[in-house]
Protein backbone atom coordinates (compact mmCIF):
# COMPACT_ATOMS: atom_id res chain seq x y z
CA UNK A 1 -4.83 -11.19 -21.96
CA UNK A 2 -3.45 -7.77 -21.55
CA UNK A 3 -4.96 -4.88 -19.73
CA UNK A 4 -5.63 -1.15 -20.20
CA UNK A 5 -6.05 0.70 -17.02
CA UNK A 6 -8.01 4.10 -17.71
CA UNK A 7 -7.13 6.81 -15.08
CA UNK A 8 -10.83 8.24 -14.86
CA UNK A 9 -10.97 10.87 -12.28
CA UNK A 10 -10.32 12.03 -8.80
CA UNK A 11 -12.71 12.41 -6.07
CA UNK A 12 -14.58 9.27 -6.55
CA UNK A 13 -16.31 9.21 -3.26
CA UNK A 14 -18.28 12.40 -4.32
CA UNK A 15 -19.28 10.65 -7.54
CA UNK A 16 -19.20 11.22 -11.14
CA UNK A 17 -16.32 9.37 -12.85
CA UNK A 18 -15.75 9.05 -16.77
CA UNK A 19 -15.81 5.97 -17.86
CA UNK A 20 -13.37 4.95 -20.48
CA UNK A 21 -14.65 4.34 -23.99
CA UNK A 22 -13.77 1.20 -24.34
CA UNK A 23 -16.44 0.11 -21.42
CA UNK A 24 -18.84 2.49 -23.21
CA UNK A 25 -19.70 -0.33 -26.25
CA UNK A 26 -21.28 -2.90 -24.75
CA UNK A 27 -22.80 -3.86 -21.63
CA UNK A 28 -20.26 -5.69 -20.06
CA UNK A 29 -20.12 -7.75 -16.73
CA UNK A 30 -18.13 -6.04 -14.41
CA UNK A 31 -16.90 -5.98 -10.81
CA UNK A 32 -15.47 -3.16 -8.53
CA UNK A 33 -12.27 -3.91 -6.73
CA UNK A 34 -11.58 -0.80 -3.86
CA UNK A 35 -8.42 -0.52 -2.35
CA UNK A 36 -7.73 1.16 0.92
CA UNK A 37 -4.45 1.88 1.58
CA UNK A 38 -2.06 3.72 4.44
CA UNK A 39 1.46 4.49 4.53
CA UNK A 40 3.89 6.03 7.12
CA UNK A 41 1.13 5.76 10.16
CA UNK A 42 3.79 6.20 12.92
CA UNK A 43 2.38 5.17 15.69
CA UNK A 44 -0.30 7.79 15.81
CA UNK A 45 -3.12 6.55 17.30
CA UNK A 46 -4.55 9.65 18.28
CA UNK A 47 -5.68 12.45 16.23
CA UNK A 48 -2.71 15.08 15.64
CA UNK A 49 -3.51 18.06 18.57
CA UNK A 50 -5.96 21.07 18.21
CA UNK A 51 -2.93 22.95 17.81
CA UNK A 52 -0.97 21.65 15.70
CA UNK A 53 0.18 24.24 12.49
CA UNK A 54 -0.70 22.29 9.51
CA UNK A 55 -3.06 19.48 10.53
CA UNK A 56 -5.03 20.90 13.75
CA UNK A 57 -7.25 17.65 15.09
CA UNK A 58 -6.76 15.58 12.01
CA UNK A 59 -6.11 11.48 11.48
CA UNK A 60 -6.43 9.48 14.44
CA UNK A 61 -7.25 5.37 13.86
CA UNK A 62 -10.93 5.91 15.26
CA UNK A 63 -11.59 8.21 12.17
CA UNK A 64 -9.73 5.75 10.04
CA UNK A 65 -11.53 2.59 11.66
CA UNK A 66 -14.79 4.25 10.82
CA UNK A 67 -14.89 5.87 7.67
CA UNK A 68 -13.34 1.73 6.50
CA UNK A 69 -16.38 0.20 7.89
CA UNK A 70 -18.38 2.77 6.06
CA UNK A 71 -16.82 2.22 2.85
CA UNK A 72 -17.77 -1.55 3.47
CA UNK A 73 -20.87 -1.21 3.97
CA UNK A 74 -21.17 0.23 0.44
CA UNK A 75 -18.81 -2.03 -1.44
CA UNK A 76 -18.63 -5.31 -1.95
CA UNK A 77 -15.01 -6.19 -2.76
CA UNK A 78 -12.52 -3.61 -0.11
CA UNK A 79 -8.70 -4.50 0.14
CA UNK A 80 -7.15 -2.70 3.07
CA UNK A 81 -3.43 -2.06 2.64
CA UNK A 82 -0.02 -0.76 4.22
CA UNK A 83 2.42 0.42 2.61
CA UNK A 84 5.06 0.65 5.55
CA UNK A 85 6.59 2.10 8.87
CA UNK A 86 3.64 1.72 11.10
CA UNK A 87 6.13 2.36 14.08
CA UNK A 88 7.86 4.77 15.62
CA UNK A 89 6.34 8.20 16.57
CA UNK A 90 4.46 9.07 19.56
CA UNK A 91 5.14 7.75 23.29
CA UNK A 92 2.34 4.80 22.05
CA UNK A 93 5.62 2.87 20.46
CA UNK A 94 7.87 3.56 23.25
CA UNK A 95 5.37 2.38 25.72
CA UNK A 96 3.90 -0.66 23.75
CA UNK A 97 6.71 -1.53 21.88
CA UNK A 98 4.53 -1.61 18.66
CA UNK A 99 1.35 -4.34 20.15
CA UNK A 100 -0.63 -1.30 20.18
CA UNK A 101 -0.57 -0.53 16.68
CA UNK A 102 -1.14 -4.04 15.60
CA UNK A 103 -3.69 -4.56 17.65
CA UNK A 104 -5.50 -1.24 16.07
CA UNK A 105 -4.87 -2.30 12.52
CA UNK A 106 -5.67 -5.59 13.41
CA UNK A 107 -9.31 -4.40 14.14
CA UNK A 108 -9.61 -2.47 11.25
CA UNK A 109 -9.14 -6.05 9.16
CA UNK A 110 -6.01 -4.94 7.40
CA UNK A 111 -5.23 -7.87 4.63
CA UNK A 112 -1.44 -6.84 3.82
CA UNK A 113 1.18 -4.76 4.86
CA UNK A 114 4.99 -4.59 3.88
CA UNK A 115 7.90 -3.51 6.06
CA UNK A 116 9.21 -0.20 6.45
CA UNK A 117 12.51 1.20 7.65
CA UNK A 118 11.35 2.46 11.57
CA UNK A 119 9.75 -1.01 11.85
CA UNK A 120 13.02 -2.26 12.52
CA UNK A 121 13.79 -0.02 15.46
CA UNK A 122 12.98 -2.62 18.08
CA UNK A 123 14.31 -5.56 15.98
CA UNK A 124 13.16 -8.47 14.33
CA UNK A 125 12.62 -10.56 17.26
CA UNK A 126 10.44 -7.71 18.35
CA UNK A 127 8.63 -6.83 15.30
CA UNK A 128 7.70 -10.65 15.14
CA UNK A 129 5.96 -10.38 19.09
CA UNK A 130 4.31 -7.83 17.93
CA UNK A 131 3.02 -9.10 14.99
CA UNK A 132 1.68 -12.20 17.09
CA UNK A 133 -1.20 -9.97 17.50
CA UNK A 134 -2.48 -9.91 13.99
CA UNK A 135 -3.11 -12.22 11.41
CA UNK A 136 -3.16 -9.96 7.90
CA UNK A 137 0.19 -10.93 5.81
CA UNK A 138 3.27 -9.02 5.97
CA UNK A 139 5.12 -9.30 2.22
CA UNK A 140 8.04 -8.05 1.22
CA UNK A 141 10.83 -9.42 -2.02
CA UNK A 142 13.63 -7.87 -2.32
CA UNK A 143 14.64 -8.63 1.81
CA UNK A 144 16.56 -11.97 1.82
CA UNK A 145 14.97 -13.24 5.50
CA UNK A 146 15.62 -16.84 5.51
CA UNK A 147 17.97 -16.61 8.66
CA UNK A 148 16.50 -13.73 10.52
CA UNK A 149 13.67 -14.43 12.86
CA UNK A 150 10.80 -13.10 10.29
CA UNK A 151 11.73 -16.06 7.76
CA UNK A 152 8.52 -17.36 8.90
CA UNK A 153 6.05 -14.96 8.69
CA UNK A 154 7.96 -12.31 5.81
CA UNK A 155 6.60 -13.95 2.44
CA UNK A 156 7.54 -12.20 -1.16
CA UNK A 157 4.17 -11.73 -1.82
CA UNK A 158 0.18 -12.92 -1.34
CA UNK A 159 -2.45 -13.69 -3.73
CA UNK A 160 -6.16 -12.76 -3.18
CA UNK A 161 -9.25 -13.35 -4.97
CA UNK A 162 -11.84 -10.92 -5.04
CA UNK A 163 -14.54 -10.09 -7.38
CA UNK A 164 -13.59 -12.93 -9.54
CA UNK A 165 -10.30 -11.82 -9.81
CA UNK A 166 -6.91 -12.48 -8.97
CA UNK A 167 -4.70 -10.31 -7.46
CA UNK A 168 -1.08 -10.62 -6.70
CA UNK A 169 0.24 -8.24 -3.90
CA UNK A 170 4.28 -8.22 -3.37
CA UNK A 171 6.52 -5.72 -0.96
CA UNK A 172 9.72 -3.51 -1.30
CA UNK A 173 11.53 -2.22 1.14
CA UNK A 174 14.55 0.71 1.35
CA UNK A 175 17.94 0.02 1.86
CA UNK A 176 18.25 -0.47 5.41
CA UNK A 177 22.16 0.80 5.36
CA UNK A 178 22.48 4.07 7.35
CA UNK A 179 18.30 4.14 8.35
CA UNK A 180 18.33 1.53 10.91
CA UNK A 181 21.19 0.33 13.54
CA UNK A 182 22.79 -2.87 12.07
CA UNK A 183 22.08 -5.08 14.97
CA UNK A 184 18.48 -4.50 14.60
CA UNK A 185 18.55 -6.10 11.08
CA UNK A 186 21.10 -8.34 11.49
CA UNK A 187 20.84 -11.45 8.87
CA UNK A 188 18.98 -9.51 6.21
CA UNK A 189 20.19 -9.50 2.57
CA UNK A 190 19.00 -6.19 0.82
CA UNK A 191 18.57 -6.95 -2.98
CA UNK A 192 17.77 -4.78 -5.88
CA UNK A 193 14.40 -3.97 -6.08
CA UNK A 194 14.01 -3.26 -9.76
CA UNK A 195 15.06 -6.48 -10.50
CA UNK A 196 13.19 -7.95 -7.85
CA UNK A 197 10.13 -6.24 -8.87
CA UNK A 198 10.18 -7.75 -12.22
CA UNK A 199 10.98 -10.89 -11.22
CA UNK A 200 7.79 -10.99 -9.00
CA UNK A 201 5.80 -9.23 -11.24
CA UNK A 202 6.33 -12.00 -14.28
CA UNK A 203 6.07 -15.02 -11.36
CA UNK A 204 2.23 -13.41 -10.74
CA UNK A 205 1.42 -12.90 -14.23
CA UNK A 206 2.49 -16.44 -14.95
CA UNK A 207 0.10 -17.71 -11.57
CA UNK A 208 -2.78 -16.04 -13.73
CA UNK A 209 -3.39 -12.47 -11.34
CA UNK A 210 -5.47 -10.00 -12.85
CA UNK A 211 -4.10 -7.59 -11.20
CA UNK A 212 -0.52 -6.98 -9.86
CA UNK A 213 -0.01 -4.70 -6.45
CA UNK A 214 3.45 -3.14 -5.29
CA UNK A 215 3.41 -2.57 -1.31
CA UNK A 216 6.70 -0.17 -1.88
CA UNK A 217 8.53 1.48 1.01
CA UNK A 218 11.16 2.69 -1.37
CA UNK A 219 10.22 6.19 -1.95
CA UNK A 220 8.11 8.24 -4.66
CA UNK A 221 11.10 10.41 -6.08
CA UNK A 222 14.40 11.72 -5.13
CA UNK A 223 16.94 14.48 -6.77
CA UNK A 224 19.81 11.45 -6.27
CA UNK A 225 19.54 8.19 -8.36
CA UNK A 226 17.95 6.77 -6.03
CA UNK A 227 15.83 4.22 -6.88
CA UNK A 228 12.42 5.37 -6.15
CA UNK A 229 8.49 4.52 -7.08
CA UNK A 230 8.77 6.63 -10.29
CA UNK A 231 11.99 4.80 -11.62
CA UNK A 232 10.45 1.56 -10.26
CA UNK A 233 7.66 1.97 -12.59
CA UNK A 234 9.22 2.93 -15.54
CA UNK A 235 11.91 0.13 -15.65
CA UNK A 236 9.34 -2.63 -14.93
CA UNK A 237 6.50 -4.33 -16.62
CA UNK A 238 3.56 -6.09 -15.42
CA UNK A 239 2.62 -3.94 -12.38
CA UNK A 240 -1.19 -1.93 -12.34
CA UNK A 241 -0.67 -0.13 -9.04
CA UNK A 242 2.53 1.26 -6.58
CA UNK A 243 0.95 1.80 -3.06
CA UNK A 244 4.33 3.68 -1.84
CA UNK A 245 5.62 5.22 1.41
CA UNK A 246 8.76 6.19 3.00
CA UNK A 247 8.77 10.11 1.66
CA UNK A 248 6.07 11.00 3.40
CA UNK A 249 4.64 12.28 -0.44
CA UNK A 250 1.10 13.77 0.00
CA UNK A 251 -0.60 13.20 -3.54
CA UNK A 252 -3.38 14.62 -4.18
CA UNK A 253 -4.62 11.48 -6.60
CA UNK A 254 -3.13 8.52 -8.08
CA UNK A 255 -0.28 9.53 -10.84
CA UNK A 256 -0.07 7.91 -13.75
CA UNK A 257 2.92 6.90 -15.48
CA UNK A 258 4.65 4.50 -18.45
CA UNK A 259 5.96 1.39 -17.78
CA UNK A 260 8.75 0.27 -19.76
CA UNK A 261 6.53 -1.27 -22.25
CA UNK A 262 4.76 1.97 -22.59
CA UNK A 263 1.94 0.71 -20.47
CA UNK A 264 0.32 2.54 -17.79
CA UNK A 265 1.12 2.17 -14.19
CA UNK A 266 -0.01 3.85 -11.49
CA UNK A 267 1.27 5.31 -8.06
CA UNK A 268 -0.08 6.58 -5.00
CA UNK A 269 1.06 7.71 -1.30
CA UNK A 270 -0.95 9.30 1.38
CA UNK A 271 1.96 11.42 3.46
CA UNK A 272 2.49 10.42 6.63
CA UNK A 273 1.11 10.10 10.56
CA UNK A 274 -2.93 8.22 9.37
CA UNK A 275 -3.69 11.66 8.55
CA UNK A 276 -5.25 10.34 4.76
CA UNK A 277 -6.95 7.55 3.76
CA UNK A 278 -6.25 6.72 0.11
CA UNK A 279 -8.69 4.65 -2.07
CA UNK A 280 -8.28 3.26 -5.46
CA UNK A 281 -11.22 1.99 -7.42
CA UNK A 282 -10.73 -0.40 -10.33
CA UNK A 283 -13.85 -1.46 -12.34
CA UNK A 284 -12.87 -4.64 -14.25
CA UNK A 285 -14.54 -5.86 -17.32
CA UNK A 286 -14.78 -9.97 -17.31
CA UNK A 287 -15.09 -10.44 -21.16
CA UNK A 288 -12.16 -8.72 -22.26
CA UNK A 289 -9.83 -7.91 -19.16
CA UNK A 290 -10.39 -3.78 -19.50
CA UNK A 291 -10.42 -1.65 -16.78
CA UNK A 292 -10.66 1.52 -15.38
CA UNK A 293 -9.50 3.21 -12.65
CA UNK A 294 -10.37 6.43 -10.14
CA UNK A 295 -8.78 7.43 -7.08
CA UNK A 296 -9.38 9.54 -3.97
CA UNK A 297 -6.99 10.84 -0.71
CA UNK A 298 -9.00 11.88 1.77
CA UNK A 299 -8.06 13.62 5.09
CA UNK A 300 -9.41 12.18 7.88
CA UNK A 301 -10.85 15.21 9.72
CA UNK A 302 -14.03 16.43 12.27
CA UNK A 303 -16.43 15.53 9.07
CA UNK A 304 -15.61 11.60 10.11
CA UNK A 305 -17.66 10.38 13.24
């Protein structure tokens, strides 16, 4: 059955959302899936400084860890999500060699994450010790793995059930060519990741998700051709939501756009450093596979315990 996603409002966590007409006619049974999501974290486990121009004592994973647990608390079904490069930053990496930061996300529960670009910098063997110290699932499709060390623990993509639903999560990553020093991603195939995207996107639909997730590390736009989250979603079909990263792209909500089908699809990113946590509701109706959607991107600043 096909889906209508509703882009209702922003600032959901202060309330007050319109709600689509089509849930307005009946009282249908519904369920709230909330989506968490990060991008770009870099390693910055601290708040930034007091006295830093733009961003004076904001972000920091405490802040992050806690204003999760809160939004737990008050919902019932919470997906936490990464969209990429949660190395490389602060003297944390270079000391820790990236434990540190998987340790801290660990904590928080995170469920999936995909691979960026800078979490290749210590190589795959690394990246995989690391990872040893968490057990959410790292997804990503259009990187051919199979004889690189992550060929174990890399998968295309993850299903989850929550609130009665089914939803498919897969990964993109950038062209590693010029980004990252060859030897550190020796083995890896890069493939396109339109095609790729579509190709994963019809696999979950046929597996019966509700709801299709892109963890992209692509990119929200460029001047270039570039392939980017904004082309990705208009030359696919099938995917509800682009979690993206890479471009460091502060939105100020979730941006809707037109899939190739001339269905909606919608895109998100949260800048960079863990100074935003970005949240995605989606209300979905069980009779009739409706839904609508609000967003919020919240800075995590002194107002966070």
């Amino acid at each position: 059955m096909e889906r209508r996603l509703f882009l209702q409002s922003t600032g959901i966590l202060a309330g007050a959302a319109i709600v689509a007409p089509s849930l307005m006619s009946a009282q249908k049974k519904t369920s709230k899936l909330v989506i968490l999501h990060t991008n770009d974290t870099h390693s910055n486990i601290d708040p930034f400084p007091v006295n830093h121009p733009k961003f004076p004592n904001m972000g920091g994973v405490s802040r992050r860890a806690n204003l999760v647990k809160s939004i737990r608390e008050q919902e019932d079904n919470v997906l936490l999500l990464d969209a990429g490069d949660i190395f490389q930053g602060t003297p944390y990496f270079n000391k820790f060699k990236g434990v540190l930061e998987m340790k801290t996300m660990e904590a928080m529960k995170y469920d999936v994450v995909t691979l960026g670009n800078h979490d290749f910098d210590i190589g795959m063997d690394a990246y995989k010790s690391a990872l040893s110290n968490a057990s959410f699932q790292v997804v990503n499709a259009n990187y051919e793995l199979g004889s690189t060390p992550l060929a174990d623990v890399v998968k295309p993509y993850t299903i989850i059930k929550k609130a009665g639903f089914k939803i498919g999560i897969f990964g993109l990553g950038v062209d590693l060519k010029g980004l990252v020093p060859v030897e550190s991603w020796k083995g890896l195939v890069y493939q396109d990741p339109i095609q790729i995207a579509q190709k994963q996107s019809d696999s979950l639909r046929k597996q019966g998700c509700d709801v299709v997730i892109c963890l992209s590390h692509i990119g929200y736009e460029y001047k270039s051709n570039q392939v980017s989250d904004k082309v990705l979603a208009a030359s696919t079909s099938g995917i509800d939501v682009i979690i993206g990263g890479h471009t460091h792209t502060f939105l100020e909500a979730i941006q809707e756009f037109k899939n190739k089908e001339g269905k909606s699809v919608f895109v998100n990113q949260v800048g960079y450093g863990g100074l935003k946590l970005g949240r995605i509701d989606i209300s979905l109706s069980h009779d009739d596979k409706n839904a609508s959607i609000a967003s919020d991107n919240r800075f995590l600043d002194e107002s966070i315990g």
